[in-house]
C-alpha atoms as a PDB file:
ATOM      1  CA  UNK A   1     -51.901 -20.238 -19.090  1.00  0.00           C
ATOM      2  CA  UNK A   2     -49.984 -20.240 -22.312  1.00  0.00           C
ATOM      3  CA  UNK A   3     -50.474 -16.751 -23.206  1.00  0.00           C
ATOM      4  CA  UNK A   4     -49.228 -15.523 -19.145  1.00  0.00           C
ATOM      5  CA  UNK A   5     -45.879 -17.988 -19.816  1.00  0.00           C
ATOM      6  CA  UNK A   6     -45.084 -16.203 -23.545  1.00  0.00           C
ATOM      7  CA  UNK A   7     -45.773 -12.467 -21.861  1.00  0.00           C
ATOM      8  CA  UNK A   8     -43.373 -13.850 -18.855  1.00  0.00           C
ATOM      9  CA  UNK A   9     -40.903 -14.601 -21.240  1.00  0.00           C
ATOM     10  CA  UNK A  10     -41.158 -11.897 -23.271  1.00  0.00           C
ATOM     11  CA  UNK A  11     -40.310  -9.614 -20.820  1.00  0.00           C
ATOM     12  CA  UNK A  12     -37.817 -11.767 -19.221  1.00  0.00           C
ATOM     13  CA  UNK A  13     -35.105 -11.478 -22.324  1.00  0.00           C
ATOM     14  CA  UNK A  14     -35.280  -7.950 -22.172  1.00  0.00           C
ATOM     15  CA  UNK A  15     -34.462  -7.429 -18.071  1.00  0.00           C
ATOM     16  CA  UNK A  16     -31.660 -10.020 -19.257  1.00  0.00           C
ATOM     17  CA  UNK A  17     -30.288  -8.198 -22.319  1.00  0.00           C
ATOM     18  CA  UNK A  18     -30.431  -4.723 -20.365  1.00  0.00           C
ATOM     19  CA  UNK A  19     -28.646  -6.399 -17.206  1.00  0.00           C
ATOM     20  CA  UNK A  20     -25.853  -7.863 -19.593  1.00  0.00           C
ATOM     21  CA  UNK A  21     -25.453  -4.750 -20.997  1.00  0.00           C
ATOM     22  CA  UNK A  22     -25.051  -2.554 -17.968  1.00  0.00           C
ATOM     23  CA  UNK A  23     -22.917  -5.092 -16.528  1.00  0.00           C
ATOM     24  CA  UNK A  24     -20.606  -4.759 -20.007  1.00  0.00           C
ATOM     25  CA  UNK A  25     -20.859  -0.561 -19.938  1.00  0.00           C
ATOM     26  CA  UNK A  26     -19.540  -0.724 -16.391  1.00  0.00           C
ATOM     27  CA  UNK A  27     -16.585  -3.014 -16.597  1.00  0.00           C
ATOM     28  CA  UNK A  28     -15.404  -0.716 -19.993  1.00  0.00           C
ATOM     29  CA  UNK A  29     -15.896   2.145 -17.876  1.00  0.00           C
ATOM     30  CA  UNK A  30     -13.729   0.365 -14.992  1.00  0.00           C
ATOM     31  CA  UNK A  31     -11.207  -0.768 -17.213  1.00  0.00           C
ATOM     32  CA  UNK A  32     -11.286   2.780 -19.606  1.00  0.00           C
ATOM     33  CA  UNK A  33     -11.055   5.290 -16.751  1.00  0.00           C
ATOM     34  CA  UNK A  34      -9.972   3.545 -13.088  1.00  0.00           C
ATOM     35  CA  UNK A  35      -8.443  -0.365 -13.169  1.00  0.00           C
ATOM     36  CA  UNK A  36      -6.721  -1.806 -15.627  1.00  0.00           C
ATOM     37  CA  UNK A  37      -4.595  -5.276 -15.072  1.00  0.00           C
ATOM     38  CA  UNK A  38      -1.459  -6.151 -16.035  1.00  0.00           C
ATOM     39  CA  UNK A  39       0.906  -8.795 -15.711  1.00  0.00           C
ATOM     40  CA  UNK A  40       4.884  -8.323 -15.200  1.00  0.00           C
ATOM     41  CA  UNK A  41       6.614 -10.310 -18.453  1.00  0.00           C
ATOM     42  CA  UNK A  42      10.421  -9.315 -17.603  1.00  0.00           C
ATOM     43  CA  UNK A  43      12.551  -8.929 -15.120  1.00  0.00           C
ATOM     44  CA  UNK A  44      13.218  -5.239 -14.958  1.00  0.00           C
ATOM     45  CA  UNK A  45      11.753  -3.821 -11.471  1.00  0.00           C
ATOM     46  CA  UNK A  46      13.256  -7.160  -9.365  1.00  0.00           C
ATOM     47  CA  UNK A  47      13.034  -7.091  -6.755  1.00  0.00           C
ATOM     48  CA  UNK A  48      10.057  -4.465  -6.686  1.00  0.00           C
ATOM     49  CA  UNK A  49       7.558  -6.281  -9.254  1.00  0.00           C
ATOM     50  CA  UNK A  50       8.846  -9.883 -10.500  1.00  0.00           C
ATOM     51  CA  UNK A  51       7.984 -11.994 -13.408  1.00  0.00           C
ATOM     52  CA  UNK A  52       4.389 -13.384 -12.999  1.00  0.00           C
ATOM     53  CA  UNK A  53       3.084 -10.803 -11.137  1.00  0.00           C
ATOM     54  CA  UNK A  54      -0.670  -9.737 -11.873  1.00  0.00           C
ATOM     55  CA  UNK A  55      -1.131  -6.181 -11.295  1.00  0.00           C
ATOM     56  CA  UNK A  56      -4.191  -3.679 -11.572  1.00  0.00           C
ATOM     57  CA  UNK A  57      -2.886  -0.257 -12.303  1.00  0.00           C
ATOM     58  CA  UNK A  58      -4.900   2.822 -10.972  1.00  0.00           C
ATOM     59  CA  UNK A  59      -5.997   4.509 -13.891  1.00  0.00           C
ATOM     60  CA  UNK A  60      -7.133   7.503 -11.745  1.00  0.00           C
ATOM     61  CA  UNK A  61      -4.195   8.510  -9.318  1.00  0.00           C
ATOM     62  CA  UNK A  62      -2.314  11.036 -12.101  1.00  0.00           C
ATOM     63  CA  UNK A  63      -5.454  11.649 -14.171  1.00  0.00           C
ATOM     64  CA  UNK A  64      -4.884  14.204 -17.276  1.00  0.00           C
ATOM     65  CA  UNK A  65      -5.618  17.876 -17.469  1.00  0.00           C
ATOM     66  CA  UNK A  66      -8.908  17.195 -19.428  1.00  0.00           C
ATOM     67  CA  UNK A  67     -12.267  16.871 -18.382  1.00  0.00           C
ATOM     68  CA  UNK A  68     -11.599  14.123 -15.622  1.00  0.00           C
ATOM     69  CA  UNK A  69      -9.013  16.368 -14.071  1.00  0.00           C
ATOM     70  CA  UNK A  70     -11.626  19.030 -13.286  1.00  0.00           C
ATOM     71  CA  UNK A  71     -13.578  16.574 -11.282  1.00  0.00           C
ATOM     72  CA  UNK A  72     -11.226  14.535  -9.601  1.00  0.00           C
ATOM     73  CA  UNK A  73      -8.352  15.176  -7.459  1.00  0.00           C
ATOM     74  CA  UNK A  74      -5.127  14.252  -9.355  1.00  0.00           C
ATOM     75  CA  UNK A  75      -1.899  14.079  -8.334  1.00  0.00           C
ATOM     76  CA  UNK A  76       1.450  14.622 -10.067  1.00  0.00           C
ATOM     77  CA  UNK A  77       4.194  12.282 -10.978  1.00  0.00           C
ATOM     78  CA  UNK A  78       6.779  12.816  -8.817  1.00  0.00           C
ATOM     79  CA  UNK A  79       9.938  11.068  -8.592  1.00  0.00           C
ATOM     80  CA  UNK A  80      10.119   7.641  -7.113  1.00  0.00           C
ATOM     81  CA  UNK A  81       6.509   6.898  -8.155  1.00  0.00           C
ATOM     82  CA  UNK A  82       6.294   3.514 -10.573  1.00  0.00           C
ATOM     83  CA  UNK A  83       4.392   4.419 -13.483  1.00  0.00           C
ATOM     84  CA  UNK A  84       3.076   2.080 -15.936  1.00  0.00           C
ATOM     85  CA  UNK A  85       2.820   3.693 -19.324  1.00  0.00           C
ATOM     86  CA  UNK A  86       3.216   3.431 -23.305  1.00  0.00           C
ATOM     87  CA  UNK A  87       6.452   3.108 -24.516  1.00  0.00           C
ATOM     88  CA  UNK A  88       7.107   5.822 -26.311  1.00  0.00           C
ATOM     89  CA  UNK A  89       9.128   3.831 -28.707  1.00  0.00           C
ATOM     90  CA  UNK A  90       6.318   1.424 -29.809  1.00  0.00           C
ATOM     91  CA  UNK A  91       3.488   2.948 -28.086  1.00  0.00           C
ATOM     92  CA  UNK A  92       1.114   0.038 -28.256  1.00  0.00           C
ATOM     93  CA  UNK A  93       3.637  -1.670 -25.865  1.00  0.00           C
ATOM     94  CA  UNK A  94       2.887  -1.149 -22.075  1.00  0.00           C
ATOM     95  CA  UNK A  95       6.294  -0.548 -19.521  1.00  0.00           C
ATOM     96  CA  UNK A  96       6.376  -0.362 -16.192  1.00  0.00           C
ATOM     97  CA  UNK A  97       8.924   1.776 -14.622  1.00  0.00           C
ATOM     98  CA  UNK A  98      10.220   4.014 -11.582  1.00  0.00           C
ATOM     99  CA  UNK A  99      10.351   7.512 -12.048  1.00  0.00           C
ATOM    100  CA  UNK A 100      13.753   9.010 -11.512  1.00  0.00           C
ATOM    101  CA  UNK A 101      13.581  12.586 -12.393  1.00  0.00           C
ATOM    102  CA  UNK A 102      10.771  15.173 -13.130  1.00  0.00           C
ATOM    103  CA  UNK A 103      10.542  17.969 -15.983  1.00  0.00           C
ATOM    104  CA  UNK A 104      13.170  20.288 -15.098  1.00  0.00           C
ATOM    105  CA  UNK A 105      15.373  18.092 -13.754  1.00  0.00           C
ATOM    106  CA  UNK A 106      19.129  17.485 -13.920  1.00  0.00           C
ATOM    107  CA  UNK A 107      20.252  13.535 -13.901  1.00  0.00           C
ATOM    108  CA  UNK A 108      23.359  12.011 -13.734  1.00  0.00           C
ATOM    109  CA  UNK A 109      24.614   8.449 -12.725  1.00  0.00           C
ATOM    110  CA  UNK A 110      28.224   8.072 -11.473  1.00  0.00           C
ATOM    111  CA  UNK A 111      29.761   4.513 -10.700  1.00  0.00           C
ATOM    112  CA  UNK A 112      25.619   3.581 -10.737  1.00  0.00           C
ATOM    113  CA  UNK A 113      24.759   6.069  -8.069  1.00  0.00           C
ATOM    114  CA  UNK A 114      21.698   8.120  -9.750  1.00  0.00           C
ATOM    115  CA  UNK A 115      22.233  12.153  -8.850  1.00  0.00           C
ATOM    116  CA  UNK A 116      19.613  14.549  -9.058  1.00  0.00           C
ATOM    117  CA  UNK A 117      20.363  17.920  -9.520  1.00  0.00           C
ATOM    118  CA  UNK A 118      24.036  17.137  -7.478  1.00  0.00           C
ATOM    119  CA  UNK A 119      21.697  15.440  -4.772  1.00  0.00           C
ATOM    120  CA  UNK A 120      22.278  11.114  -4.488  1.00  0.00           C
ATOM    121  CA  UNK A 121      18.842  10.040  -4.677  1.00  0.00           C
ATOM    122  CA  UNK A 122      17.961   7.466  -1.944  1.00  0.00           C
ATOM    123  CA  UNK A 123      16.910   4.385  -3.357  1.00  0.00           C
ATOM    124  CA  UNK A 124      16.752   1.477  -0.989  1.00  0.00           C
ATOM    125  CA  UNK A 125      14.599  -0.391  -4.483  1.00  0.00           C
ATOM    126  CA  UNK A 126      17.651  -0.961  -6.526  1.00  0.00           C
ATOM    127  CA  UNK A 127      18.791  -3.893  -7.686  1.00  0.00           C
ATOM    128  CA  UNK A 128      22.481  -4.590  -9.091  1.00  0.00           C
ATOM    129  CA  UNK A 129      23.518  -8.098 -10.649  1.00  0.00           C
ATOM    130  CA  UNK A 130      26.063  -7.726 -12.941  1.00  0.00           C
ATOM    131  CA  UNK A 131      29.922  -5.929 -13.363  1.00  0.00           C
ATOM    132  CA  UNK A 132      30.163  -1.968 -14.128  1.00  0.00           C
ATOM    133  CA  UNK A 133      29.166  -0.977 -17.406  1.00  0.00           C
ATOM    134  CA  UNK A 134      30.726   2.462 -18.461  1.00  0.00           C
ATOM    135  CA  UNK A 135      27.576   3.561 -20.193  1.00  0.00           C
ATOM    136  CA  UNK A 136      24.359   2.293 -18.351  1.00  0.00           C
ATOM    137  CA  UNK A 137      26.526   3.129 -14.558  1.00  0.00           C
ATOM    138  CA  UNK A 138      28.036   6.274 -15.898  1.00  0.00           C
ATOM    139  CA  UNK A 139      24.927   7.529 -17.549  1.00  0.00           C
ATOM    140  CA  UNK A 140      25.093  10.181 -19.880  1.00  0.00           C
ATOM    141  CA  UNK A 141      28.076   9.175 -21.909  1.00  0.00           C
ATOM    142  CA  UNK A 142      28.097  10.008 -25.712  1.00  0.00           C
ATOM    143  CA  UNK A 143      31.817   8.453 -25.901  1.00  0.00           C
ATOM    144  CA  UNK A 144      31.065   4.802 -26.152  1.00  0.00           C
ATOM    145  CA  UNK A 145      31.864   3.536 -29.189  1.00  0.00           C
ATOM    146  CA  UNK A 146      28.769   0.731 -29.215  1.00  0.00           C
ATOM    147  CA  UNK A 147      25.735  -0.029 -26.773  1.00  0.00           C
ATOM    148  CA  UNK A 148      23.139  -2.679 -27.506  1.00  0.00           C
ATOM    149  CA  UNK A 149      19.801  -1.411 -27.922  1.00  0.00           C
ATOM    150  CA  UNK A 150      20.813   2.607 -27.768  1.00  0.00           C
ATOM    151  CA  UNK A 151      18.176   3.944 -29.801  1.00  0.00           C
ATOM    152  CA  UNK A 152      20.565   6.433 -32.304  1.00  0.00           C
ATOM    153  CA  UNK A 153      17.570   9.133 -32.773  1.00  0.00           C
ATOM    154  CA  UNK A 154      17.446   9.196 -28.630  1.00  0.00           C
ATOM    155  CA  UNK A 155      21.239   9.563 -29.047  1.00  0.00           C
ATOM    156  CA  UNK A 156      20.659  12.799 -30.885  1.00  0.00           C
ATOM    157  CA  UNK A 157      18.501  14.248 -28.878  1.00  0.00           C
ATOM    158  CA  UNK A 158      20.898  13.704 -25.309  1.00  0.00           C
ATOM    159  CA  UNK A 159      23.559  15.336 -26.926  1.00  0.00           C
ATOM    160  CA  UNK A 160      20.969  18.363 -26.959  1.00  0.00           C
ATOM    161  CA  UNK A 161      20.018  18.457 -23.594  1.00  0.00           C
ATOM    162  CA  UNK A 162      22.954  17.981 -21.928  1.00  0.00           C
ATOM    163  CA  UNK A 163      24.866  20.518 -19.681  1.00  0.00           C
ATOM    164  CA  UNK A 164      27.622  20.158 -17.678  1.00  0.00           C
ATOM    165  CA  UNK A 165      27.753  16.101 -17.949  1.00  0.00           C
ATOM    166  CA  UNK A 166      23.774  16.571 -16.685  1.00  0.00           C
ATOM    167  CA  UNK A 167      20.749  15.394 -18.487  1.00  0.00           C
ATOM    168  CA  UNK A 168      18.156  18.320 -18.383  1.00  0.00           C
ATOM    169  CA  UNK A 169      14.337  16.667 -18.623  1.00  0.00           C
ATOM    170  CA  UNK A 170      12.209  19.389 -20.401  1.00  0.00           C
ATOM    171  CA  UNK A 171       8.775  20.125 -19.363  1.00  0.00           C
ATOM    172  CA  UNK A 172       6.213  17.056 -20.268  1.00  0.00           C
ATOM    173  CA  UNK A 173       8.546  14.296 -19.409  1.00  0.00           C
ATOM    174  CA  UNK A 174      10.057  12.404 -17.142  1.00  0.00           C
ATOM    175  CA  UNK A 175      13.128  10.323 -17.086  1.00  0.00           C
ATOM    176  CA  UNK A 176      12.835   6.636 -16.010  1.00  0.00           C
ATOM    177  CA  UNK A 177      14.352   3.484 -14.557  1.00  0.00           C
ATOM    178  CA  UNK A 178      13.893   0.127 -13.694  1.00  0.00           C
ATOM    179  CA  UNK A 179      14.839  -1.196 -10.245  1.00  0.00           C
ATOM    180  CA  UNK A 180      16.946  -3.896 -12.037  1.00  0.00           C
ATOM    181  CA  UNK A 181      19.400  -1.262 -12.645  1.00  0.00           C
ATOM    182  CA  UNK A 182      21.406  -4.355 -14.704  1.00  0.00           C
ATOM    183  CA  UNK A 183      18.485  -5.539 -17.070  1.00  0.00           C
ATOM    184  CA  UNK A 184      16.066  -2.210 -17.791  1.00  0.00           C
ATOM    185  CA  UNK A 185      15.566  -1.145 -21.343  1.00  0.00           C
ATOM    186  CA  UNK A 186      14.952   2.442 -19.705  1.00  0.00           C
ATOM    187  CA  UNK A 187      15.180   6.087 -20.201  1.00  0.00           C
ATOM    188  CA  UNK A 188      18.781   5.565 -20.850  1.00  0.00           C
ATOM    189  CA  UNK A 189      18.461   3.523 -23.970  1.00  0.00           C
ATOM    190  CA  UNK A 190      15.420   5.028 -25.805  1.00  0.00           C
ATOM    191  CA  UNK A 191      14.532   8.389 -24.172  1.00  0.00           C
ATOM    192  CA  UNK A 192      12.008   9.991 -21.711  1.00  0.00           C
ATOM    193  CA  UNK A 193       8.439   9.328 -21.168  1.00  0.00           C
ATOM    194  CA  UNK A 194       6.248  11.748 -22.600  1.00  0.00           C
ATOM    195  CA  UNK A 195       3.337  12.906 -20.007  1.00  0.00           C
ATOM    196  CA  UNK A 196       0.583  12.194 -22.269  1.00  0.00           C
ATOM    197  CA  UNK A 197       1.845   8.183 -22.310  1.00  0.00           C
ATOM    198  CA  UNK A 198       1.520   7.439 -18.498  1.00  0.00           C
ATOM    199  CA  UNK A 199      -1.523   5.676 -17.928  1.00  0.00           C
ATOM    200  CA  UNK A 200      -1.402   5.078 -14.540  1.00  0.00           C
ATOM    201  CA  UNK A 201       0.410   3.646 -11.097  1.00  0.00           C
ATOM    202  CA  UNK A 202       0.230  -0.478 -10.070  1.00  0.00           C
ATOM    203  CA  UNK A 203      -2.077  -0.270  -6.837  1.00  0.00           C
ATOM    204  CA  UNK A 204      -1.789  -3.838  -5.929  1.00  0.00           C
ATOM    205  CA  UNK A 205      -0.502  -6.912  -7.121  1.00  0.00           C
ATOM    206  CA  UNK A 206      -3.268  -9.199  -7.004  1.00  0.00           C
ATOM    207  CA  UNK A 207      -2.260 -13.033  -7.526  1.00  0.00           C
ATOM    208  CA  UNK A 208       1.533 -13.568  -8.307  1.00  0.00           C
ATOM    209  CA  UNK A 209       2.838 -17.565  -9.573  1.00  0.00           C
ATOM    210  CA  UNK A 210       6.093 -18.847  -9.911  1.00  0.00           C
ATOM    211  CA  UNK A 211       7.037 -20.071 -13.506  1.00  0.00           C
ATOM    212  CA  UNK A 212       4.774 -23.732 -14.383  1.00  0.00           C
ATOM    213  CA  UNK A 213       7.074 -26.308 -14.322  1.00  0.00           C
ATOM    214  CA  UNK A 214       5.939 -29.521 -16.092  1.00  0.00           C
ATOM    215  CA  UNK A 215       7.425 -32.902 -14.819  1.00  0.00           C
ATOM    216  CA  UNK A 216      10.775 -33.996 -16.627  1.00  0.00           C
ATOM    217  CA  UNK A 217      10.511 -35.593 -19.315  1.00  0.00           C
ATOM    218  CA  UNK A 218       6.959 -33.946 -20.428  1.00  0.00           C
ATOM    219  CA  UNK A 219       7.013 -33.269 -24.143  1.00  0.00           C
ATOM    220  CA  UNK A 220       5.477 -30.050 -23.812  1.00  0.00           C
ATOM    221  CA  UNK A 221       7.861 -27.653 -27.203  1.00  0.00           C
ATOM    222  CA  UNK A 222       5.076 -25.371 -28.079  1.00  0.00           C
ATOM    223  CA  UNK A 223       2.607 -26.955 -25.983  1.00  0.00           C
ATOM    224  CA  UNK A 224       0.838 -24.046 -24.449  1.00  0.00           C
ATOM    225  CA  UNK A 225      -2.590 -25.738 -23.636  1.00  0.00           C
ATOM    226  CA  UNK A 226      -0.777 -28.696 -21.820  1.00  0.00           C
ATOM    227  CA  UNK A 227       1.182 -25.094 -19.947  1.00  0.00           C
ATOM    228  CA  UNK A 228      -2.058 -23.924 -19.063  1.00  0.00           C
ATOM    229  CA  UNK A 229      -3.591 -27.685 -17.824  1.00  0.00           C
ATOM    230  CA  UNK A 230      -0.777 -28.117 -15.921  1.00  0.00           C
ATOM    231  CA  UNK A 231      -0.557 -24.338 -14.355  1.00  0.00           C
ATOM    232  CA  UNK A 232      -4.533 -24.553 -13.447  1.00  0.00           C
ATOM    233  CA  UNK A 233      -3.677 -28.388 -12.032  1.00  0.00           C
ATOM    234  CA  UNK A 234      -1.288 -26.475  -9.675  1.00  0.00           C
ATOM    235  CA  UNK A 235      -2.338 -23.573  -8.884  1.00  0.00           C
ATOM    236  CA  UNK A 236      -1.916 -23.500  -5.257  1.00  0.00           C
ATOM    237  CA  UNK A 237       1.929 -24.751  -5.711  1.00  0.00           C
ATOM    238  CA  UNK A 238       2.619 -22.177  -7.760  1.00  0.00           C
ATOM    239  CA  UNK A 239       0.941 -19.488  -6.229  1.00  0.00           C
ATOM    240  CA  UNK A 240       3.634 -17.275  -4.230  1.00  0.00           C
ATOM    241  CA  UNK A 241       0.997 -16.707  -1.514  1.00  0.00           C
ATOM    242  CA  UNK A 242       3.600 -14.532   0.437  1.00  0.00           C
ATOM    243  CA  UNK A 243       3.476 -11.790  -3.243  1.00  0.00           C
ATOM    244  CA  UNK A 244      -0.611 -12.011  -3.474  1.00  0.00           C
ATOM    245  CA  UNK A 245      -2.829  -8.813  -2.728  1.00  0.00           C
ATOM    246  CA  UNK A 246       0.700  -7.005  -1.875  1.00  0.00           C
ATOM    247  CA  UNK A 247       0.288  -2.987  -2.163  1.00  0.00           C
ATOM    248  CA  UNK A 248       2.824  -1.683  -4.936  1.00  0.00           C
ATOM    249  CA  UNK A 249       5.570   0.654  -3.304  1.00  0.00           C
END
């Protein structure tokens, strides 16, 4: 009897081990080459995608000209799509933007309205919340004395691509924005996104919560367990059930 119960065993840790395993190969696979989740940390694409947002970003939908994109059907980026990509900047950094204008393109912004090669792009997205800046609404200006967080080697490189007061997007990149026109470290501050840095589109936002907030009173300064007891505690209360499993447009 004892022998039959060691053999069972025996053979029982290695059906475990190899279904542990295949479980781990296929979530990296999921999360290497389809899904990947994110969540939203700013307020750039309000009203679009707000803070707290969970999203899982198809990894599959643009694809790559490799190996993949000889067995799949891929689609290109095309303006108006949100893309969630590295930022080009510091590339280990993930952004989430809308794409406003496609390699070969000509952009301009007057008094905020974004033009396309002399066509006003329709964009029912936007959101506005703050007084007319000459260089984010008048976008490209190289006469402003001083803008916060203009990166001065992207600076360079408009003053090269620009024709006729146009921005020219060359081939591999794409210019974008965030739907909170007011409060987007975009395309307009650091430069375009290169093609080989967009990993893939939001699909769906899967659970979305309002920010935790802790009774008054609760000493909670650096306190992010008691966060996290008190976020789990309330989960349906902070839930915005009205945001959860909404498709990304």
């Amino acid at each position: 009897m004892s022998l039959l119960t060691s053999r069972h065993t025996s053979s029982v840790w290695p059906e475990s081990l190899q279904s542990l395993l295949g479980t781990v190969v296929i979530a990296i696979f999921v999360v290497t080459f389809i899904v990947q989740a994110f969540q939203i940390p700013s307020e750039s694409m309000e009203n679009t995608l707000l803070i707290g947002d969970y999203l899982l970003v198809d990894k599959l939908h643009f694809g790559d000209d490799g190996f993949w994109g000889h067995l799949l059907p891929y689609e290109p980026v095309k303006r108006g799509d949100i893309i969630v990509f590295h930022y080009p900047v510091h590339p280990i950094e993930h952004f989430v933007k809308r794409v406003v204008a496609v390699p070969g393109d000509r952009v301009r912004l007057i008094n905020r309205k974004v033009y396309v090669n002399g066509v006003a792009a329709t964009e029912p997205y936007v959101h506005y919340s703050r007084p007319h800046d000459p260089f984010r609404d008048e976008f490209p200006r190289l006469d402003v004395a001083f803008v916060p967080s203009l990166n001065g080697t992207w600076l360079l490189q408009m003053k090269k691509l620009m024709e006729d007061n146009q921005l020219i997007v060359p081939q591999g990149n794409y210019f974008v924005m965030g739907d909170n026109r007011d409060d987007s470290l975009d395309s307009r501050y650091w430069g375009f996104v290169p093609r080989e840095n967009v990993v893939g589109r939001p699909l769906v936002i899967y659970w979305s919560m309002r920010n935790p907030d802790p009774p008054a009173g609760a000493d909670t300064a650096g306190d992010k367990l008691y966060r996290l007891f008190y976020a789990l505690s309330h989960i349906m209360q902070i839930t915005r059930w009205d945001r959860t499993l909404r498709l990304v447009q």
